[in-house]
C-alpha atoms as a PDB file:
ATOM      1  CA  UNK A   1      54.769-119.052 -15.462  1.00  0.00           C
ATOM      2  CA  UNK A   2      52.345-116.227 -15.230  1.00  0.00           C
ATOM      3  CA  UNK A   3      53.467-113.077 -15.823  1.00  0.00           C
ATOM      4  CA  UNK A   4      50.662-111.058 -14.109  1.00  0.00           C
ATOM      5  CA  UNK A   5      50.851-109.813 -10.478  1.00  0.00           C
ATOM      6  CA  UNK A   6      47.772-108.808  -8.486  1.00  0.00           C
ATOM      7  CA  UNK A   7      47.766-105.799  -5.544  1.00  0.00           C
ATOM      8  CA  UNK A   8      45.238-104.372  -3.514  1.00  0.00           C
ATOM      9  CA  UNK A   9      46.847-101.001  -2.675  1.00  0.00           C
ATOM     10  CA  UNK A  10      45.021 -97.753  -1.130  1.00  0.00           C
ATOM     11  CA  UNK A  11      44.618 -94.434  -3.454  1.00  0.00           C
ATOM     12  CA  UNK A  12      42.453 -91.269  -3.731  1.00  0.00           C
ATOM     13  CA  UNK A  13      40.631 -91.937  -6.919  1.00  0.00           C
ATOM     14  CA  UNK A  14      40.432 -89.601 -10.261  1.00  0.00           C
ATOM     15  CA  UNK A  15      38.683 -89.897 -13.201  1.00  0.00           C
ATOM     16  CA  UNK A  16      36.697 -92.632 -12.188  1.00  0.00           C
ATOM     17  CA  UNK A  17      34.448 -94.403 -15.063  1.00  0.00           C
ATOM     18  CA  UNK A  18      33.257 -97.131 -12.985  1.00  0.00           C
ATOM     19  CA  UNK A  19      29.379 -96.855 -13.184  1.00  0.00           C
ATOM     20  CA  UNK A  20      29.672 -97.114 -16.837  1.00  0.00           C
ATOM     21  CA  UNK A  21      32.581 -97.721 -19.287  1.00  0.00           C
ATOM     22  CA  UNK A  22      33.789 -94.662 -21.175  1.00  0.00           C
ATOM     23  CA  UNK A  23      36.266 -94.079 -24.403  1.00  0.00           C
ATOM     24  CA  UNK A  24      38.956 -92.590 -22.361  1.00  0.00           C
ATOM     25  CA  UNK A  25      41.812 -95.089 -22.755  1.00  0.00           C
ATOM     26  CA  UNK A  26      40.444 -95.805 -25.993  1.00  0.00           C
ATOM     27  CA  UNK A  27      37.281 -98.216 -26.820  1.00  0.00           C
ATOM     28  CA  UNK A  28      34.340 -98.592 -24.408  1.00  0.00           C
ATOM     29  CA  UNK A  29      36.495 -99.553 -20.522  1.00  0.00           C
ATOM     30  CA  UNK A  30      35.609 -98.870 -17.199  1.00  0.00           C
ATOM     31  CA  UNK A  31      38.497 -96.660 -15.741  1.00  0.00           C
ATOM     32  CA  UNK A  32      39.780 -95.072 -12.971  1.00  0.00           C
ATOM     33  CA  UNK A  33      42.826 -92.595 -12.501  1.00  0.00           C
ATOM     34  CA  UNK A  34      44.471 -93.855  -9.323  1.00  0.00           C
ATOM     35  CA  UNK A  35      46.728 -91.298  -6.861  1.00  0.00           C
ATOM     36  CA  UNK A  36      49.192 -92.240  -4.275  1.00  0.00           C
ATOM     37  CA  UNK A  37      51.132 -89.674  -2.109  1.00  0.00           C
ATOM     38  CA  UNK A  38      54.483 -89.862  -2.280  1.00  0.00           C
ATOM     39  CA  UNK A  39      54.737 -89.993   1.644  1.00  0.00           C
ATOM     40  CA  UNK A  40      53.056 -93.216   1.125  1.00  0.00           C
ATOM     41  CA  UNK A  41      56.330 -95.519   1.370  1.00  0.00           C
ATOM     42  CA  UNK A  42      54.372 -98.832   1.784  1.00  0.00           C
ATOM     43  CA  UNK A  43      52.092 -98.564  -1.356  1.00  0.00           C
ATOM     44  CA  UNK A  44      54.727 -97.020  -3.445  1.00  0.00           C
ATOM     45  CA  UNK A  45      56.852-100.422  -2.740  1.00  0.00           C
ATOM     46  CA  UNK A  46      54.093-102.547  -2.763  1.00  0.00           C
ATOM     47  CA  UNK A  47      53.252-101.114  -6.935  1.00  0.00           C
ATOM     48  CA  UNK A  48      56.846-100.938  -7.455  1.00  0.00           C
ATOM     49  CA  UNK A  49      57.578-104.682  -6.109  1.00  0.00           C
ATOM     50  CA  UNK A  50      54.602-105.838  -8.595  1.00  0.00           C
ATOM     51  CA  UNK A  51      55.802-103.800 -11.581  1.00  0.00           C
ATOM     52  CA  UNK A  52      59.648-105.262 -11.517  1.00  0.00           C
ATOM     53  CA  UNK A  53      57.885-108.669 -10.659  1.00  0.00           C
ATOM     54  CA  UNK A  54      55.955-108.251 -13.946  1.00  0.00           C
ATOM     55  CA  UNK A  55      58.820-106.976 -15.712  1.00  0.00           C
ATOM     56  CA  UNK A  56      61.216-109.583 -14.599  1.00  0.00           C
ATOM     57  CA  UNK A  57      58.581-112.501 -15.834  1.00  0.00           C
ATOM     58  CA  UNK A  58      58.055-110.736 -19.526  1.00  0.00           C
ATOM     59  CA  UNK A  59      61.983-110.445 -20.221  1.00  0.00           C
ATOM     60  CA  UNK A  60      61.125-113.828 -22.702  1.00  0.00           C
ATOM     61  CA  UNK A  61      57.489-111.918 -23.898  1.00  0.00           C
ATOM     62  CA  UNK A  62      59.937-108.870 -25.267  1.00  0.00           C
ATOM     63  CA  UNK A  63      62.720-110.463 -27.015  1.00  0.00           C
ATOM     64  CA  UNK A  64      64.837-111.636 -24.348  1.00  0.00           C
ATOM     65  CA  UNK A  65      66.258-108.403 -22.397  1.00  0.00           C
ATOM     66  CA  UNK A  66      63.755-105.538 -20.915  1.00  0.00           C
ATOM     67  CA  UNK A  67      63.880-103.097 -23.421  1.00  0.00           C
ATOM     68  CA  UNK A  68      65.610 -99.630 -22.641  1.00  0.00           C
ATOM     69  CA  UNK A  69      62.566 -97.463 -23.416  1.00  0.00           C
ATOM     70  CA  UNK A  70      60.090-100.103 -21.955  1.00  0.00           C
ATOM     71  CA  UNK A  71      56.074 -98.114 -20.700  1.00  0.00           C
ATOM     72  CA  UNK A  72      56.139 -98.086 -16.608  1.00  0.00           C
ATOM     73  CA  UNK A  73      52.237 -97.126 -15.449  1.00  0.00           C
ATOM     74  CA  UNK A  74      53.666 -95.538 -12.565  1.00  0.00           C
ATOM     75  CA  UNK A  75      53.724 -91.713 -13.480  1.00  0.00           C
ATOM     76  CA  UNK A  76      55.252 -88.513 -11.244  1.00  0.00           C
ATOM     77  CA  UNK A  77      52.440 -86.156 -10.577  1.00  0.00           C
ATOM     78  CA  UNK A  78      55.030 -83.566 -10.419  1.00  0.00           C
ATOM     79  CA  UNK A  79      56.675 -84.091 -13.789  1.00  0.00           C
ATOM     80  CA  UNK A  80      53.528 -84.819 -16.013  1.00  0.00           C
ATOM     81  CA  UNK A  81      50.933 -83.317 -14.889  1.00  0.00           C
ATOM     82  CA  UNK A  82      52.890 -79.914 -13.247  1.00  0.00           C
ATOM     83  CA  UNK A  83      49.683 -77.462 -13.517  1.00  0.00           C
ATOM     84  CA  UNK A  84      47.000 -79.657 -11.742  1.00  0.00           C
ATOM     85  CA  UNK A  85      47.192 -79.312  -8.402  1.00  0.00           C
ATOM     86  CA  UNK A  86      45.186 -82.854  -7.313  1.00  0.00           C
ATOM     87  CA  UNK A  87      48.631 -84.466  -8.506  1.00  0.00           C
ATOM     88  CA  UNK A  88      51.174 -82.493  -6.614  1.00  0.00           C
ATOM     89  CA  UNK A  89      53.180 -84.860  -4.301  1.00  0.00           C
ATOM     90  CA  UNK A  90      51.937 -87.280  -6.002  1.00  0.00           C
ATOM     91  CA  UNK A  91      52.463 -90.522  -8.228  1.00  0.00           C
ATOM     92  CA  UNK A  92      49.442 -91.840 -10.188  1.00  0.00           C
ATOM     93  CA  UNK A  93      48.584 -94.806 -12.190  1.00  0.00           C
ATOM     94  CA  UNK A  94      45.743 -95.179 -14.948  1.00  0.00           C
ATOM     95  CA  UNK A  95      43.628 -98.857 -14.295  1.00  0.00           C
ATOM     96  CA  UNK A  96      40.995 -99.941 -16.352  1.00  0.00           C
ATOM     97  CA  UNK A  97      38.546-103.601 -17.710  1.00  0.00           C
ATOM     98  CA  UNK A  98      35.975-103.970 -20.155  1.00  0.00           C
ATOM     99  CA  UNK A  99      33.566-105.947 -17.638  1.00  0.00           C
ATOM    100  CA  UNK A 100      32.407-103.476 -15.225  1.00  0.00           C
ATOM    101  CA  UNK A 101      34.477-103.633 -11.621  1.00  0.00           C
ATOM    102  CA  UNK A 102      33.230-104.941  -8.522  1.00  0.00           C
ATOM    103  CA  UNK A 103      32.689-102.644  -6.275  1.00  0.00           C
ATOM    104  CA  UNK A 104      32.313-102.830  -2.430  1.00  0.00           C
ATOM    105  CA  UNK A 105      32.177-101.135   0.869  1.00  0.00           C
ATOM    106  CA  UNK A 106      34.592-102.202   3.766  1.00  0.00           C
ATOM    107  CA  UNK A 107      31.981-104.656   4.829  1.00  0.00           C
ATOM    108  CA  UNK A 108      32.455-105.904   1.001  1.00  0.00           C
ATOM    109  CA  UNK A 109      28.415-105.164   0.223  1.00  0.00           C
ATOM    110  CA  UNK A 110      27.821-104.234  -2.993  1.00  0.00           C
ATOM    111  CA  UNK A 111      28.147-100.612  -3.713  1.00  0.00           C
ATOM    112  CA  UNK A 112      25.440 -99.465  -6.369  1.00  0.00           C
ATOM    113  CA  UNK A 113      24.337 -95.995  -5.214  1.00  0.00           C
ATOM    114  CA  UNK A 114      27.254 -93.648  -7.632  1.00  0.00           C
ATOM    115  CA  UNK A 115      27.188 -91.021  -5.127  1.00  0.00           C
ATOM    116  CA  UNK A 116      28.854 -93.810  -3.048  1.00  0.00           C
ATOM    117  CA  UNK A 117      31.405 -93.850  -5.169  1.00  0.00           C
ATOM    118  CA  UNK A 118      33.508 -90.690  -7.283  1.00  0.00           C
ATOM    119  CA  UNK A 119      36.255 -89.251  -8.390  1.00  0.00           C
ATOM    120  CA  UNK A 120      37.731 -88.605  -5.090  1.00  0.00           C
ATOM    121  CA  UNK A 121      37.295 -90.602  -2.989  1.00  0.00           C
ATOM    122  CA  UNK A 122      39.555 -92.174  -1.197  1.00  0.00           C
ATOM    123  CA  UNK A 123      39.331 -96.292  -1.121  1.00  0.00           C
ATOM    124  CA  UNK A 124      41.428 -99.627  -2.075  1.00  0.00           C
ATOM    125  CA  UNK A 125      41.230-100.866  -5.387  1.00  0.00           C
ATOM    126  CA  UNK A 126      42.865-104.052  -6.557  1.00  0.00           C
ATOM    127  CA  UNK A 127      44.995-103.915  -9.523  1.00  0.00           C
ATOM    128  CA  UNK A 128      46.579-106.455 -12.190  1.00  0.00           C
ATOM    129  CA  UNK A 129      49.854-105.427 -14.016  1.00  0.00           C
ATOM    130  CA  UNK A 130      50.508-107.243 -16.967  1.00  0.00           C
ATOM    131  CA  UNK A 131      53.101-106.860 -19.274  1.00  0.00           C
ATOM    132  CA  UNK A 132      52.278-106.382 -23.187  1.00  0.00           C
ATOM    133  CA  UNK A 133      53.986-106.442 -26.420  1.00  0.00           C
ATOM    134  CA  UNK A 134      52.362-104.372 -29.510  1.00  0.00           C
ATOM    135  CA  UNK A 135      52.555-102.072 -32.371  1.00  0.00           C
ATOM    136  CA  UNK A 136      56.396-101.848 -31.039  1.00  0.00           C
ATOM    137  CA  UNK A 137      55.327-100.685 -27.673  1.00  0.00           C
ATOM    138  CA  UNK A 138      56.265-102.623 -24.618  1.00  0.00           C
ATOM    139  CA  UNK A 139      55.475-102.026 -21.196  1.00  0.00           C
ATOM    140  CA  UNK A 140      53.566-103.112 -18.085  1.00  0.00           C
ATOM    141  CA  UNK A 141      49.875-102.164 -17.859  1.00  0.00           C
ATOM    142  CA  UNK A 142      47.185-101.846 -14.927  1.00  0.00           C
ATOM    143  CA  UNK A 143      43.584-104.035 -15.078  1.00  0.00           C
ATOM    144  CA  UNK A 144      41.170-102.429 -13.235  1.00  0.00           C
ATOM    145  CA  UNK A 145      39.695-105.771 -10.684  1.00  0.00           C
END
């Protein structure tokens, strides 16, 4: 049964690490800070429907119940990052791989030029969420596709 669910959802993008990976979420990944207005109804159920998928598959992973203080990867602009302004009215989600990510125009042609491509920019990006299960930690995660 897998326990990974797959989205392509629309964001502005922050942070991005694409071109080449970077130590920002700890080791060498590619990365990429993804925002989503909270006017945006559809994508906000479309990343919520695929996290409680996720977390309704890895109930066996984490000991048999969800755990009360389980990781979500969907954040509140508002709440944690208050001062910066490129996350007001906004939720936000960190993504990232350690094989660099495909990336593609809407005619799905290789993108290679980086000033094609940065932190934000608007565009879709496909996501995994996985659940994991270490140190103590539990929670759903975000692969960068």
């Amino acid at each position: 049964m897998a326990q990974n669910k797959r989205i392509i959802i629309p964001c502005r993008i922050a942070y991005l690490n694409c071109w080449k990976p970077s130590s920002a979420f700890g080791g060498d990944k590619y990365s990429l800070v993804a925002i989503i207005s909270k006017s945006d109804a559809q994508t906000l159920e479309t990343i919520q429907s695929a996290i409680d998928y996720v977390k309704e598959k890895s109930v066996e992973k984490w000991g048999g119940r969800i755990p009360p203080n389980w990781h979500s990867p969907l954040h509140d602009g508002d709440l944690d990052k208050p001062d910066n302004p490129v996350f007001k009215d906004s939720y936000f989600l960190n993504a990232k791989c350690r094989q660099p990510p495909e990336i593609v125009d809407q005619n799905v042609e290789p993108i290679k030029n980086p000033r094609d491509l940065y932190s934000g920019c608007y565009g879709n990006i496909s996501l995994t969420f996985y659940s994991y299960n270490c140190g103590g930690n539990k929670g759903i995660g975000v692969w960068l596709g």
